[in-house]
C-alpha atoms as a PDB file:
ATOM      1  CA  UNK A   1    -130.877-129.570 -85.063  1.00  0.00           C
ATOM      2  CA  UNK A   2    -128.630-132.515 -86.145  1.00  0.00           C
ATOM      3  CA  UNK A   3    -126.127-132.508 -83.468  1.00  0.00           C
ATOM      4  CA  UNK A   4    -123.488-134.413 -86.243  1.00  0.00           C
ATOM      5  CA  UNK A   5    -122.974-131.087 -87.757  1.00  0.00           C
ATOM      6  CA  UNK A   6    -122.768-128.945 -84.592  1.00  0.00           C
ATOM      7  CA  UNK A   7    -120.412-129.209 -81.553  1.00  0.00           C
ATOM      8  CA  UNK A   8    -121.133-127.171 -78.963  1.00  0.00           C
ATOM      9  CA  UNK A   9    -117.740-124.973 -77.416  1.00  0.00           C
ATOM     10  CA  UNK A  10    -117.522-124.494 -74.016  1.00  0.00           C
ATOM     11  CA  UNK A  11    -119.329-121.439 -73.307  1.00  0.00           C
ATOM     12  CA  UNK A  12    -122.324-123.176 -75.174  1.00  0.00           C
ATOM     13  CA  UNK A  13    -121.996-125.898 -73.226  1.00  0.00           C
ATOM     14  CA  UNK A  14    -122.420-123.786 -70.442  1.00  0.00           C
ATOM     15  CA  UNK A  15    -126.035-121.799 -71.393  1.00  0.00           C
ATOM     16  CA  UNK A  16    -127.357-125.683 -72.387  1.00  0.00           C
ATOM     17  CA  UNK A  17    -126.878-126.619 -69.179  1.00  0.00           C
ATOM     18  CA  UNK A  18    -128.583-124.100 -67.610  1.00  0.00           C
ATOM     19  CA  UNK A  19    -131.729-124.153 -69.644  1.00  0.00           C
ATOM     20  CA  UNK A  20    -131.732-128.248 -69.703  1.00  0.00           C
ATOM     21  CA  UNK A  21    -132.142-127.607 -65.885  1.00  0.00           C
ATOM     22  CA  UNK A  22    -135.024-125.708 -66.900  1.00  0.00           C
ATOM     23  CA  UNK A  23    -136.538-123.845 -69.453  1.00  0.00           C
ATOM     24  CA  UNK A  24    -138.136-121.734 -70.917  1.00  0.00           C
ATOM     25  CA  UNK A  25    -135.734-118.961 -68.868  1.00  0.00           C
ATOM     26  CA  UNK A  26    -135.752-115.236 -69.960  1.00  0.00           C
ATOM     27  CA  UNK A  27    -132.599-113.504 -70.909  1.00  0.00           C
ATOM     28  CA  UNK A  28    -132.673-111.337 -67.201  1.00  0.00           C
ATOM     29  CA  UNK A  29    -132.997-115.282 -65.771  1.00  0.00           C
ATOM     30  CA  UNK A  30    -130.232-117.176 -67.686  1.00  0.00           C
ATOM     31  CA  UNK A  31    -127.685-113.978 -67.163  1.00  0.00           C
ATOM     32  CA  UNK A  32    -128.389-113.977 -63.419  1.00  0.00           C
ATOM     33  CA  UNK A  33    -127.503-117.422 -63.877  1.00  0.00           C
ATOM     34  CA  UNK A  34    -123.983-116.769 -65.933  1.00  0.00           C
ATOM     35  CA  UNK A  35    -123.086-114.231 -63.804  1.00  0.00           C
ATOM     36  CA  UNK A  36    -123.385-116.206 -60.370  1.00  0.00           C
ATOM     37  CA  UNK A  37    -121.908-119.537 -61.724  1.00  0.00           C
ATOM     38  CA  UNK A  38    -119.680-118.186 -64.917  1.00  0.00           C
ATOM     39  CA  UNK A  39    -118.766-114.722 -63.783  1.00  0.00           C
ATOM     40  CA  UNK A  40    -120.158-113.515 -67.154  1.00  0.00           C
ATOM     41  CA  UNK A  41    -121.496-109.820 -67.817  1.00  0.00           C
ATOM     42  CA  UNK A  42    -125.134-109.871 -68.674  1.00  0.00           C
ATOM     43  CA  UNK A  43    -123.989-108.423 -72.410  1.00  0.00           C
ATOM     44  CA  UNK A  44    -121.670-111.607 -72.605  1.00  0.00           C
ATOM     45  CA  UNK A  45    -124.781-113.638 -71.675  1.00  0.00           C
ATOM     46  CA  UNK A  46    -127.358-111.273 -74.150  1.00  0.00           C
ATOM     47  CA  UNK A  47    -124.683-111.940 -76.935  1.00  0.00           C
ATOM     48  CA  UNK A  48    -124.067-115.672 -76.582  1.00  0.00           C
ATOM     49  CA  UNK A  49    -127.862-116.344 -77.156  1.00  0.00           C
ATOM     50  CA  UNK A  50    -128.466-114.466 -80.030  1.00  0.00           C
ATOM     51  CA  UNK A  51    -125.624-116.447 -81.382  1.00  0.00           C
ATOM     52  CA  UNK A  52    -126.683-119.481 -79.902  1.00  0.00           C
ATOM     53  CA  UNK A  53    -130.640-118.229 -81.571  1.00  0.00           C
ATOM     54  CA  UNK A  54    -128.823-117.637 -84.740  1.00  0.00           C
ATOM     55  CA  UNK A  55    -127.001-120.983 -84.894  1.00  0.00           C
ATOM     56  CA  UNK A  56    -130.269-122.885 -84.243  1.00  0.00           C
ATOM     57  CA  UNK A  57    -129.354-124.239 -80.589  1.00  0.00           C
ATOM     58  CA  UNK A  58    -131.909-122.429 -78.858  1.00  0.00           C
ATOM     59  CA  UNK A  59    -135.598-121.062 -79.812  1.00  0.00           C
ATOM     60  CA  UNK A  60    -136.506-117.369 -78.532  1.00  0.00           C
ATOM     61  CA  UNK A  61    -139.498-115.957 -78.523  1.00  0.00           C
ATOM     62  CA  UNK A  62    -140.396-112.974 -77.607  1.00  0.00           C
ATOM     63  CA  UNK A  63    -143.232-111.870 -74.914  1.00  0.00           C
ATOM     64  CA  UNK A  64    -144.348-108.992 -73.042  1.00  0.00           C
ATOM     65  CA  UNK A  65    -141.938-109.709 -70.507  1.00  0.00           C
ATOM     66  CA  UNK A  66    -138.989-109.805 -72.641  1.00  0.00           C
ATOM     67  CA  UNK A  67    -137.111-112.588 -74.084  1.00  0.00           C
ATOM     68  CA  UNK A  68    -137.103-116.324 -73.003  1.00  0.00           C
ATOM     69  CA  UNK A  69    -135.254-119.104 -74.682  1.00  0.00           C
ATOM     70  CA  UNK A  70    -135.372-123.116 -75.165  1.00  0.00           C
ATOM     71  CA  UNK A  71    -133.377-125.640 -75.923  1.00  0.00           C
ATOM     72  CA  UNK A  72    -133.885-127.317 -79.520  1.00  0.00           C
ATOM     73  CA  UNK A  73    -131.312-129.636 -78.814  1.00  0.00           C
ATOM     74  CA  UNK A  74    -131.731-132.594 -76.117  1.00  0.00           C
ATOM     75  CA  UNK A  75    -129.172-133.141 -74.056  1.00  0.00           C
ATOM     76  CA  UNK A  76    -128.880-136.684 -74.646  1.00  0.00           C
ATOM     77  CA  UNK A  77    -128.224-136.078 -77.946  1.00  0.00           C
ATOM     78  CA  UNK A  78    -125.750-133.459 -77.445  1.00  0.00           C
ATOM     79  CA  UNK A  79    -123.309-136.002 -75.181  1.00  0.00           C
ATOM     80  CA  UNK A  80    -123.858-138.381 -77.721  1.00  0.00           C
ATOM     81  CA  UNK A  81    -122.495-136.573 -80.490  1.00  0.00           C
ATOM     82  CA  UNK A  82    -120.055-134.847 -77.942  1.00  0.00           C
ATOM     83  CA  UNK A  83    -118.678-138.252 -76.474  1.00  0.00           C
ATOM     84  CA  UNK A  84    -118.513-139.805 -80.408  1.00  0.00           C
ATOM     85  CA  UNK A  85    -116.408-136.376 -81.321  1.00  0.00           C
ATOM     86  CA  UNK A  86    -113.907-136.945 -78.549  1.00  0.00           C
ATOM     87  CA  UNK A  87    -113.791-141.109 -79.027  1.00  0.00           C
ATOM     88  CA  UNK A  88    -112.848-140.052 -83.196  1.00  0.00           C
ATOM     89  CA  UNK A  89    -110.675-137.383 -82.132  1.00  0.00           C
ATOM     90  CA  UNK A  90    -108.570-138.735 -79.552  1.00  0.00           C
ATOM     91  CA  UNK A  91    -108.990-142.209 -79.589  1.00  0.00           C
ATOM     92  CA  UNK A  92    -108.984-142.532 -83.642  1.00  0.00           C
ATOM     93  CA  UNK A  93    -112.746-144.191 -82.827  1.00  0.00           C
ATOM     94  CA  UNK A  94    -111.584-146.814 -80.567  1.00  0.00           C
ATOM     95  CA  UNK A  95    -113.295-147.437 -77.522  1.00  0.00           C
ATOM     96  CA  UNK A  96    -111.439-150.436 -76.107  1.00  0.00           C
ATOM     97  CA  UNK A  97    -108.387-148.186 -76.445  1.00  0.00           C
ATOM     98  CA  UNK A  98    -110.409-145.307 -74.580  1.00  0.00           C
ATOM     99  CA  UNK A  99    -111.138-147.941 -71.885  1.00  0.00           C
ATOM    100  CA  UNK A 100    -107.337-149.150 -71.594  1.00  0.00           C
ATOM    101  CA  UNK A 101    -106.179-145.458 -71.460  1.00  0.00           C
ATOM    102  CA  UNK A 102    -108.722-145.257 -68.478  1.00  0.00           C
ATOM    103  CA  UNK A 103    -108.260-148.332 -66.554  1.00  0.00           C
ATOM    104  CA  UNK A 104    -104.551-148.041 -66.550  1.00  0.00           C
ATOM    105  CA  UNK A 105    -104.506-144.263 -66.002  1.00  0.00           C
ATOM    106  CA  UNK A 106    -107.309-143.830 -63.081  1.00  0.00           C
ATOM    107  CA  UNK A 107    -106.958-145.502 -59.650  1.00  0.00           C
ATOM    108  CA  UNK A 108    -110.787-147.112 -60.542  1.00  0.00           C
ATOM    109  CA  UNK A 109    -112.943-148.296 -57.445  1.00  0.00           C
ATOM    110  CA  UNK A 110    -114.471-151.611 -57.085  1.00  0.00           C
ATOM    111  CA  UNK A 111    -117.795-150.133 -57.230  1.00  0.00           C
ATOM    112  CA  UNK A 112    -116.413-148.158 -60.449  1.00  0.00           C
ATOM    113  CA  UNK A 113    -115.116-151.060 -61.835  1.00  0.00           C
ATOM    114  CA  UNK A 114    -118.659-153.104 -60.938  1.00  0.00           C
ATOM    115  CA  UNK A 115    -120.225-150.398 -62.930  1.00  0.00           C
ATOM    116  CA  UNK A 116    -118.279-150.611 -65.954  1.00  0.00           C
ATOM    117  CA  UNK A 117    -119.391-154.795 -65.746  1.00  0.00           C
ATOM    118  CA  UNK A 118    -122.347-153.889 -65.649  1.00  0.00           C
ATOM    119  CA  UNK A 119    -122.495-151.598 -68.488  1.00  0.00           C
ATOM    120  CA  UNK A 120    -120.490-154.200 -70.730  1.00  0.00           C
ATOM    121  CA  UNK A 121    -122.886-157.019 -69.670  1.00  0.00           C
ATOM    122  CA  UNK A 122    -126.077-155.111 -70.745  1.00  0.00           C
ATOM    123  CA  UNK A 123    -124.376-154.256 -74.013  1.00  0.00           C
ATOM    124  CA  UNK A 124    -123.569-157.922 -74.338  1.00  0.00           C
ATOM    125  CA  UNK A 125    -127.169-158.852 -73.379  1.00  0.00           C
ATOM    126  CA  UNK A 126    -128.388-156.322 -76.041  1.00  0.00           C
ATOM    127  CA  UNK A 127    -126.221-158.005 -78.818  1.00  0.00           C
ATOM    128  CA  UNK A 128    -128.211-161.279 -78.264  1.00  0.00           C
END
């Protein structure tokens, strides 16, 4: 699935996570799962993956037991084209102007602010 044609809503958001934790879950497993952390009815859960199935997110197949599903998206790819969405959307693509927003918006820790050094100085180090 190319992820630059698909962004995930909330709810799928929610199902990816649970089968990135691990997969392949049945239907009965991944409802169980919606209901205790979501709230969700296991018809909510039943009709989001046929959707999801139908959309090309997820890859069911069907055994004696029932249903069980996959991810066919990573989830590394999925944040990527998630985080670029948000950066274009709010941020009109900037990411200096993301980082500004943040730094003078969040009380940021030292050790947050160490991180974020660190992350710039292996993207400089990359450059070279």
């Amino acid at each position: 699935v190319n992820m630059s044609d698909t962004n995930l809503t909330n709810t799928e958001w929610r199902v990816m996570n649970c089968l990135w934790e691990a997969s392949p879950r049945t239907s009965m497993q991944i409802a169980a799962e919606m209901r205790e952390h979501v709230g969700w009815a296991k018809t909510t859960t039943l009709t989001m993956l046929r959707r999801m199935t139908d959309k090309g997110l997820l890859h069911c197949e069907e055994n004696g037991d029932g249903k069980s599903y996959s991810p066919l998206v990573a989830r590394g790819d999925a944040v990527k084209s998630e985080t670029e969405n948000f950066i274009e959307r709010v941020y009109k693509g900037s990411v200096s102007l993301m980082m500004s927003e943040i730094a003078s918006s969040q009380e940021l820790s030292q050790d947050e602010i160490d991180e974020l050094y660190e992350i710039l100085r292996r993207a400089e180090e990359g450059k070279k």
